[in-house]
C-alpha atoms as a PDB file:
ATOM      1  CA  UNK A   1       0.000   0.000   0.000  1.00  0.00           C
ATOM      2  CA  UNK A   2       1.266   3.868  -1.071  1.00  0.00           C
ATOM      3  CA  UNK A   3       0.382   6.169   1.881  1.00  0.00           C
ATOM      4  CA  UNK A   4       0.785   9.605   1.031  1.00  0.00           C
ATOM      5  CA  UNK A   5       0.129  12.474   3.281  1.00  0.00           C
ATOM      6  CA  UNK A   6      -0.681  15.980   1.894  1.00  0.00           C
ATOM      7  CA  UNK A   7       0.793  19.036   3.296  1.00  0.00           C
ATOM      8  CA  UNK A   8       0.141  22.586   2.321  1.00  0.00           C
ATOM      9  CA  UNK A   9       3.158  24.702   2.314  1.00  0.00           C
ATOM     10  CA  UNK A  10       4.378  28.435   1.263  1.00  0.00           C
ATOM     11  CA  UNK A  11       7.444  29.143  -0.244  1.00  0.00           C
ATOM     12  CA  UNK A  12       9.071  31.964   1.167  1.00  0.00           C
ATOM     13  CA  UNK A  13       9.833  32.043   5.274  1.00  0.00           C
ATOM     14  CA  UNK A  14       6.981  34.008   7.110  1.00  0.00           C
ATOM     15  CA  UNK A  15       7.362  33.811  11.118  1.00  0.00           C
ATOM     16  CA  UNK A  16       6.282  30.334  12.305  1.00  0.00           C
ATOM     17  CA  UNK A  17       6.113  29.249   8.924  1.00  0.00           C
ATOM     18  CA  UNK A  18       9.594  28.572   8.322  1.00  0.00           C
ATOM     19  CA  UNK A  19      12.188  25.162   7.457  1.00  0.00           C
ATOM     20  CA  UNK A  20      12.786  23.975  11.087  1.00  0.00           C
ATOM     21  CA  UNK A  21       9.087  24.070  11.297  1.00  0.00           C
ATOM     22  CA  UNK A  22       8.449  21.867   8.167  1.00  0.00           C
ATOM     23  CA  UNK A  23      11.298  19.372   8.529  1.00  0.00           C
ATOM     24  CA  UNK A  24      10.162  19.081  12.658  1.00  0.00           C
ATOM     25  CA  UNK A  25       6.058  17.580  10.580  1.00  0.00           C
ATOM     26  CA  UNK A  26       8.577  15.699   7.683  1.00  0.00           C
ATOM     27  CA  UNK A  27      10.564  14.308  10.370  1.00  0.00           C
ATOM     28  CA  UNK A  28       7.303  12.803  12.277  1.00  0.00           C
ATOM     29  CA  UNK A  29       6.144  10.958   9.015  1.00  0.00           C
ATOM     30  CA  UNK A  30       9.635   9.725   8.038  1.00  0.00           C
ATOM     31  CA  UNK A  31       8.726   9.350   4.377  1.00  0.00           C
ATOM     32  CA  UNK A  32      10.426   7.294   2.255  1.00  0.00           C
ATOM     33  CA  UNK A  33       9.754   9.386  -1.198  1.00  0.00           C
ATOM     34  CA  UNK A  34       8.877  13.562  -0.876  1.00  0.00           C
ATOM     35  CA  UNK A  35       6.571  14.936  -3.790  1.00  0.00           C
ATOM     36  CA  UNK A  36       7.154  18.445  -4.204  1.00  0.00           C
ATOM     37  CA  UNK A  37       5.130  21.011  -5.908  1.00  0.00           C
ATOM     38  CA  UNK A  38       8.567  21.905  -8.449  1.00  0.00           C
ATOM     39  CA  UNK A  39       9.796  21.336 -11.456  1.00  0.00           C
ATOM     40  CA  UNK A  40      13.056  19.350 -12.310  1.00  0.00           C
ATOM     41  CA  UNK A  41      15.304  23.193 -12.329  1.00  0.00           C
ATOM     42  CA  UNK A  42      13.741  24.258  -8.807  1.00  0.00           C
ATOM     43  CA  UNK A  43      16.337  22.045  -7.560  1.00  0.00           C
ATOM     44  CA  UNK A  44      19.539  21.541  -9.570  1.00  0.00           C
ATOM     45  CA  UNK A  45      22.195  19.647  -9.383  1.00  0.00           C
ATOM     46  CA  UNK A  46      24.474  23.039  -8.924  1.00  0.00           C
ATOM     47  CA  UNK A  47      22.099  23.451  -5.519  1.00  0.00           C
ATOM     48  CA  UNK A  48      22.874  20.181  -4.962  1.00  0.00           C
ATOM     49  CA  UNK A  49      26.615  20.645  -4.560  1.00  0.00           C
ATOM     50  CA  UNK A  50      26.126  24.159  -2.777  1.00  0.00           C
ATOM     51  CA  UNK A  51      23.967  22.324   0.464  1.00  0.00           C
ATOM     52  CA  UNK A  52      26.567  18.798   0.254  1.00  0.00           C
ATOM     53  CA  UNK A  53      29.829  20.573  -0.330  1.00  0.00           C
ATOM     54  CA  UNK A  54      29.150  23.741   1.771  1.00  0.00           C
ATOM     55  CA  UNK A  55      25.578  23.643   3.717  1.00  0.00           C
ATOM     56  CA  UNK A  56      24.236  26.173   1.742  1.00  0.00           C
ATOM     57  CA  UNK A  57      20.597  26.073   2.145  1.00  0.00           C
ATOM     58  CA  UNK A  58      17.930  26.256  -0.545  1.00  0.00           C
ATOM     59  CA  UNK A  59      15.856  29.610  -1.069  1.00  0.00           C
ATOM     60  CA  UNK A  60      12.768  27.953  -0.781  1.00  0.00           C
ATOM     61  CA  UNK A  61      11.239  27.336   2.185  1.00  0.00           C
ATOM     62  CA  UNK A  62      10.206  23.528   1.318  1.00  0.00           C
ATOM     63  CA  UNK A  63      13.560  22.403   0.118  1.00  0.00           C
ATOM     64  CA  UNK A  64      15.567  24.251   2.692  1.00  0.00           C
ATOM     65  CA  UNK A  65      13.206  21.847   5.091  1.00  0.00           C
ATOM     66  CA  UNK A  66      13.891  18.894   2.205  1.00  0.00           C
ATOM     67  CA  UNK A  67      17.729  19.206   3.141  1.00  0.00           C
ATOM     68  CA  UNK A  68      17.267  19.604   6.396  1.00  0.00           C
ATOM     69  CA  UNK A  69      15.562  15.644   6.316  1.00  0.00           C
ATOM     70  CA  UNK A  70      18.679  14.793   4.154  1.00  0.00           C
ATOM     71  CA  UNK A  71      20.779  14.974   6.679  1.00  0.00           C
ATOM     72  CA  UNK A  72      19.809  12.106   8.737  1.00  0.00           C
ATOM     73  CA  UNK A  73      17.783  10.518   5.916  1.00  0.00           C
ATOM     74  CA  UNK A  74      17.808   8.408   2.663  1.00  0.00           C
ATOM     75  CA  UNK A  75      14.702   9.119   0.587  1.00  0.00           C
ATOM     76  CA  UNK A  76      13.325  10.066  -2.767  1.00  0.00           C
ATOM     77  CA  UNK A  77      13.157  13.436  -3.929  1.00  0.00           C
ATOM     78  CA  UNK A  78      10.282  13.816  -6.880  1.00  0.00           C
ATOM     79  CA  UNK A  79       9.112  17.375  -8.458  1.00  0.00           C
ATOM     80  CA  UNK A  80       5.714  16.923 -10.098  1.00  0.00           C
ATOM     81  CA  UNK A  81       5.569  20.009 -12.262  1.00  0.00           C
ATOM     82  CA  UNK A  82       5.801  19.827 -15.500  1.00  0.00           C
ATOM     83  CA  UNK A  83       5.310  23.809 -15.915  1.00  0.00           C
ATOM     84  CA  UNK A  84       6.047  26.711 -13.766  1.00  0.00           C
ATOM     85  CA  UNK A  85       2.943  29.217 -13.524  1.00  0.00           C
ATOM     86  CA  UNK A  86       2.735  31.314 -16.496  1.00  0.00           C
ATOM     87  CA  UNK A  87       3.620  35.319 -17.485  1.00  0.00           C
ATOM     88  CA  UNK A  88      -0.292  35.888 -17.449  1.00  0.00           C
ATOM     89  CA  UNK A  89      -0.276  34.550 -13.548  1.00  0.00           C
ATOM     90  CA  UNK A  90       2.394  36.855 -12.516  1.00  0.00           C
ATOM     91  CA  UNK A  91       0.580  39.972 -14.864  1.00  0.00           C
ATOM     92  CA  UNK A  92      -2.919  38.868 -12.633  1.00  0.00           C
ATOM     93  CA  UNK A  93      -0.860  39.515  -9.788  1.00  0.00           C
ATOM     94  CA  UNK A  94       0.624  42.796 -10.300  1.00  0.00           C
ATOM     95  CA  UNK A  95      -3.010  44.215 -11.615  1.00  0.00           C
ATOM     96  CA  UNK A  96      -4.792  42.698  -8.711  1.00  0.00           C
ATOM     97  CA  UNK A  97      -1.932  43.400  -5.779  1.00  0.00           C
ATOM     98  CA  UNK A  98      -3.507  47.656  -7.003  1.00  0.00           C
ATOM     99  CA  UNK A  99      -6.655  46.790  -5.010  1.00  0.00           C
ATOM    100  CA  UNK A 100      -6.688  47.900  -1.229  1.00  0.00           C
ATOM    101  CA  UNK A 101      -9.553  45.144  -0.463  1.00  0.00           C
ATOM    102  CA  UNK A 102      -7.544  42.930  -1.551  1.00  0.00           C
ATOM    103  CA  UNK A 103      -4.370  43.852  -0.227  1.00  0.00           C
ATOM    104  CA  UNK A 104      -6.089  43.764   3.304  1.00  0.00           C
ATOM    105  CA  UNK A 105      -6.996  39.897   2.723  1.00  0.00           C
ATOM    106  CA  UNK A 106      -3.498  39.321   1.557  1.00  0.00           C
ATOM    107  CA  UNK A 107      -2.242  41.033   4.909  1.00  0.00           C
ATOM    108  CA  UNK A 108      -4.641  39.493   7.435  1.00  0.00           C
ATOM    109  CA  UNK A 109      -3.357  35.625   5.646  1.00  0.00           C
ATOM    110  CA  UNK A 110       0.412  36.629   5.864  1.00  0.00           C
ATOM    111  CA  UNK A 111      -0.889  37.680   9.793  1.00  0.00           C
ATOM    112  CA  UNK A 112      -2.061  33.971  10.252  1.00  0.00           C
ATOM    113  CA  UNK A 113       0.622  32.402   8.572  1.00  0.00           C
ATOM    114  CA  UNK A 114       3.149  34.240  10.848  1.00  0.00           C
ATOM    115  CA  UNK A 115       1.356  33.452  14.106  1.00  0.00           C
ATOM    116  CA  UNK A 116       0.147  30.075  13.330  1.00  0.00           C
ATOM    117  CA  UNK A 117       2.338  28.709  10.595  1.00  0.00           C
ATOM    118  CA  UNK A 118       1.526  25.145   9.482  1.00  0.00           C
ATOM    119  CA  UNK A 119      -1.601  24.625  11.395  1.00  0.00           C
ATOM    120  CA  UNK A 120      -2.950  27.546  10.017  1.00  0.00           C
ATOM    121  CA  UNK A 121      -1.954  26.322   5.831  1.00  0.00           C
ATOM    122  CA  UNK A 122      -3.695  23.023   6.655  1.00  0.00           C
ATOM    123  CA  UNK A 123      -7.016  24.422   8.160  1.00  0.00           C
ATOM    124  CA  UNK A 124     -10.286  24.868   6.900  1.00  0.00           C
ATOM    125  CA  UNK A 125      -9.796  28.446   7.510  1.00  0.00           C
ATOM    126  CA  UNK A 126      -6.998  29.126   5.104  1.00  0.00           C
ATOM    127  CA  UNK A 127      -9.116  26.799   2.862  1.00  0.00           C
ATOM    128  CA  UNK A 128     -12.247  29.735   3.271  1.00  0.00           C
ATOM    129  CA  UNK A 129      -9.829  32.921   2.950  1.00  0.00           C
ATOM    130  CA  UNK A 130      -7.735  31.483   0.255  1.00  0.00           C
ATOM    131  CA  UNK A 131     -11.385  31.096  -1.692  1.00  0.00           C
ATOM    132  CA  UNK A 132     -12.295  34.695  -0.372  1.00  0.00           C
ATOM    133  CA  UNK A 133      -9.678  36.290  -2.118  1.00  0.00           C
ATOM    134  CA  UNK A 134     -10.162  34.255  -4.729  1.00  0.00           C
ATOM    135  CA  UNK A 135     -13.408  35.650  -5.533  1.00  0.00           C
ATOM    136  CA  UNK A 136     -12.124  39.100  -5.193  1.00  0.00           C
ATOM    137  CA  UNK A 137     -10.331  38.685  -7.644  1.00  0.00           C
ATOM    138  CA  UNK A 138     -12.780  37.367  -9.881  1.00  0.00           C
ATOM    139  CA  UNK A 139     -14.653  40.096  -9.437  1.00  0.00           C
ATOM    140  CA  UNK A 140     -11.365  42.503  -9.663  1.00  0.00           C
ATOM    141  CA  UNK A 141     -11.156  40.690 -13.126  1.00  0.00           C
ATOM    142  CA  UNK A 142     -14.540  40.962 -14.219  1.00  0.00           C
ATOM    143  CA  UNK A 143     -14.702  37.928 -16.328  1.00  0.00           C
ATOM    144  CA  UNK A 144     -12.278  39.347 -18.694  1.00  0.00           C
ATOM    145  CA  UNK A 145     -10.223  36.934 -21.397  1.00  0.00           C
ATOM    146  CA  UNK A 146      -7.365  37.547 -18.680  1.00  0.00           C
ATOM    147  CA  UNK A 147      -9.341  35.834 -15.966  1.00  0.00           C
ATOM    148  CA  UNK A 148     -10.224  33.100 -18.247  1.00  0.00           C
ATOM    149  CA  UNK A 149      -6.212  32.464 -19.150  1.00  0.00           C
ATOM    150  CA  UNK A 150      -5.253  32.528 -15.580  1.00  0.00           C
ATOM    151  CA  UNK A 151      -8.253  30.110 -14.613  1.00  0.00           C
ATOM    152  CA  UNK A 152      -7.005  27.835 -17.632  1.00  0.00           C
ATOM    153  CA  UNK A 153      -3.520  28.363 -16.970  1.00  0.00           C
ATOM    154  CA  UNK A 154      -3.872  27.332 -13.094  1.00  0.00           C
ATOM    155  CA  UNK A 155      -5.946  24.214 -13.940  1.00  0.00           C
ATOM    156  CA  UNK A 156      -2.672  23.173 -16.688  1.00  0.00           C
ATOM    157  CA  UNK A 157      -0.197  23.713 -13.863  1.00  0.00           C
ATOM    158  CA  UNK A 158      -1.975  21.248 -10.989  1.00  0.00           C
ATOM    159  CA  UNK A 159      -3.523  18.238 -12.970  1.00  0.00           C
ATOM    160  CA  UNK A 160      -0.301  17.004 -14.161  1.00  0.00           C
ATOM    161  CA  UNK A 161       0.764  16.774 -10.398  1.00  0.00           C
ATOM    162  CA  UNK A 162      -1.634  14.108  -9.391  1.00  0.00           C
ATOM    163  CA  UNK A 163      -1.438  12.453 -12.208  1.00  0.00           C
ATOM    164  CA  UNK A 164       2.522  12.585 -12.154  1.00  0.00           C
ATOM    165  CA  UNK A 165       2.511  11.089  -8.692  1.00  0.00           C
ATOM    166  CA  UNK A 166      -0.099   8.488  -9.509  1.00  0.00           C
ATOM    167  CA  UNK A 167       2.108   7.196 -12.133  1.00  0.00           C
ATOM    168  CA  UNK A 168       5.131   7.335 -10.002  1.00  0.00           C
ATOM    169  CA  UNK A 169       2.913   5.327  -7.520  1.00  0.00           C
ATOM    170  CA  UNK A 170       2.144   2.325 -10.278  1.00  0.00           C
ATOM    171  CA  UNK A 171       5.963   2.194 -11.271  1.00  0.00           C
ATOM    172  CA  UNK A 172       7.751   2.064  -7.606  1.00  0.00           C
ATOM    173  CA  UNK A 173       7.606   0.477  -4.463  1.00  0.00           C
ATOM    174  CA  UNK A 174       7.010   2.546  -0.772  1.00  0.00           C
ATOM    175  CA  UNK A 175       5.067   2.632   2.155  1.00  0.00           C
ATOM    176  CA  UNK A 176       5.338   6.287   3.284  1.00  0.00           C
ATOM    177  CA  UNK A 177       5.507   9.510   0.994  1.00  0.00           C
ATOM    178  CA  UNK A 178       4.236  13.362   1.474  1.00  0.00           C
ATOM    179  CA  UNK A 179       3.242  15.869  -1.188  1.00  0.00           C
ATOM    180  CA  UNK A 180       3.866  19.226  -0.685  1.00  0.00           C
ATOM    181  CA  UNK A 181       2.003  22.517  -2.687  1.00  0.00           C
ATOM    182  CA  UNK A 182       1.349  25.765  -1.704  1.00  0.00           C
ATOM    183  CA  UNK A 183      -1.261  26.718  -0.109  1.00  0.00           C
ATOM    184  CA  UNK A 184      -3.499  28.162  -2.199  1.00  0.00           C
ATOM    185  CA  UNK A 185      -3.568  25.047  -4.626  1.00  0.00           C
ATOM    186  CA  UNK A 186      -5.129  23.602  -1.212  1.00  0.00           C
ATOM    187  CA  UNK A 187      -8.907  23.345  -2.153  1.00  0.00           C
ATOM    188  CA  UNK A 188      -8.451  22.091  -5.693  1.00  0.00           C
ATOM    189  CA  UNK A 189      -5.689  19.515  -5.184  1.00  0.00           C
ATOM    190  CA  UNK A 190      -7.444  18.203  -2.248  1.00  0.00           C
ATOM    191  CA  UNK A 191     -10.343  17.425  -4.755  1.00  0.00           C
ATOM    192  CA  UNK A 192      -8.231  16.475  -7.492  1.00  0.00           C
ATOM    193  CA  UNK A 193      -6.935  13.905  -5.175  1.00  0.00           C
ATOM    194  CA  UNK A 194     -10.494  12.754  -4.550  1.00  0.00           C
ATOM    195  CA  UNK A 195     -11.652  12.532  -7.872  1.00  0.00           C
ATOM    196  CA  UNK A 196      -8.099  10.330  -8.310  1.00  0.00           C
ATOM    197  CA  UNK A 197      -9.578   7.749  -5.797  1.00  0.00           C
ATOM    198  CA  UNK A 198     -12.401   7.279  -8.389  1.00  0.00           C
ATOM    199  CA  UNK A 199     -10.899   7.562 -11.602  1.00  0.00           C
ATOM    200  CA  UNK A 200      -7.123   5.655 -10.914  1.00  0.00           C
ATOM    201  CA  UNK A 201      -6.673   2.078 -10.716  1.00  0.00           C
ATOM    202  CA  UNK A 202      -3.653   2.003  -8.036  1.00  0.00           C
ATOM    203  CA  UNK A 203      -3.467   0.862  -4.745  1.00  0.00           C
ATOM    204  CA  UNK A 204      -2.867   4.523  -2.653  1.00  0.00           C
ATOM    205  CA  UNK A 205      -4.437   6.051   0.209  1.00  0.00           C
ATOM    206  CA  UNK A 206      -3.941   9.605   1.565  1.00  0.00           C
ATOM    207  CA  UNK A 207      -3.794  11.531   4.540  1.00  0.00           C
ATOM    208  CA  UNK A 208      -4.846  15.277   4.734  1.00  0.00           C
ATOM    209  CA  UNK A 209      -2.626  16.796   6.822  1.00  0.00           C
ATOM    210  CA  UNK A 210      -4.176  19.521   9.544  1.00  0.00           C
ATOM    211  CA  UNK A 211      -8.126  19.754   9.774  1.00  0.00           C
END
């Protein structure tokens, strides 16, 4: 049996979100194979020889916890991207960021994050505000062609990561694994990962981490 637990992440180091943090939940599950929301350049072999040859630690926050497990640990490391997030993402974000309405969601979930770290990325709660501000900025967008791209664009960038770790799952052997995404992928990938219960032939059950 694959056993994979699910873990919602950020990126970047915001108070008790941060790589001690992360590696302290890794270290309780002990997996034996680490899905990471990545693609193959996030980590490259030149990073590789900066953290073995000098301890140089990643700049992102899941990695730097990654290494931090690869101390003491033997394990698989697997990125499941096949894309990073497109131009018209990043142009969404820099139109949107404008809005002060916005800008105050954005500021109370950085709040939470900082004061409550990981419990906080795997609640229901950062499920509810996550969809809040996605709505905003909906309506910020106004059903525009550029809302449509990013929704399209979004949707391109998280169905090959199931489906990548399903068919890692059907080609190897392990007991334990986690799969970590950012946070705001939460909602969808935890139904993604339902609908793969249904859909994929493969003998894998997961854990949602948090509540």
């Amino acid at each position: 049996m694959h056993h994979i637990t699910f873990i919602s992440t950020i990126h970047k180091k915001i108070g008790k979100c941060n790589p001690e943090e992360l590696h302290k939940i890794i270290e309780k599950i002990s997996p034996e194979v680490i899905f990471l929301e990545a693609i193959e350049e996030t980590y490259s072999q030149y990073n590789h020889l900066l953290f073995s040859k000098y301890g140089q630690f990643h700049n992102k926050l899941e990695i730097s916890a990654i290494q931090r497990y690869d101390i003491n640990h033997t394990f698989e490391y697997v990125p499941v991207c096949e894309i990073g997030l497109s131009e018209a993402f990043d142009r969404k974000i820099k139109f949107v960021a404008q809005f002060k309405e916005l800008q105050k969601l954005i500021d109370n979930f950085n709040l939470l994050v900082k004061e409550n770290g990981f419990d906080f990325l795997n609640s229901l709660k950062c499920i509810n505000l996550q969809e809040e501000m996605r709505i905003l900025e909906s309506h910020i967008l106004n059903d525009t062609e550029m809302d449509k791209v990013i929704q399209a664009d979004i949707e391109a960038y998280e169905e090959p990561m199931i489906q990548n770790i399903i068919s890692y799952c059907k080609r190897n052997k392990f007991k334990s694994a986690i799969f970590m995404c950012g946070a705001a992928h939460r909602k969808s990938i935890i139904e993604k990962i339902e609908n793969s219960k249904i859909e994929e032939e493969v003998n894998v059950s997961w854990t949602i981490f948090g509540n």
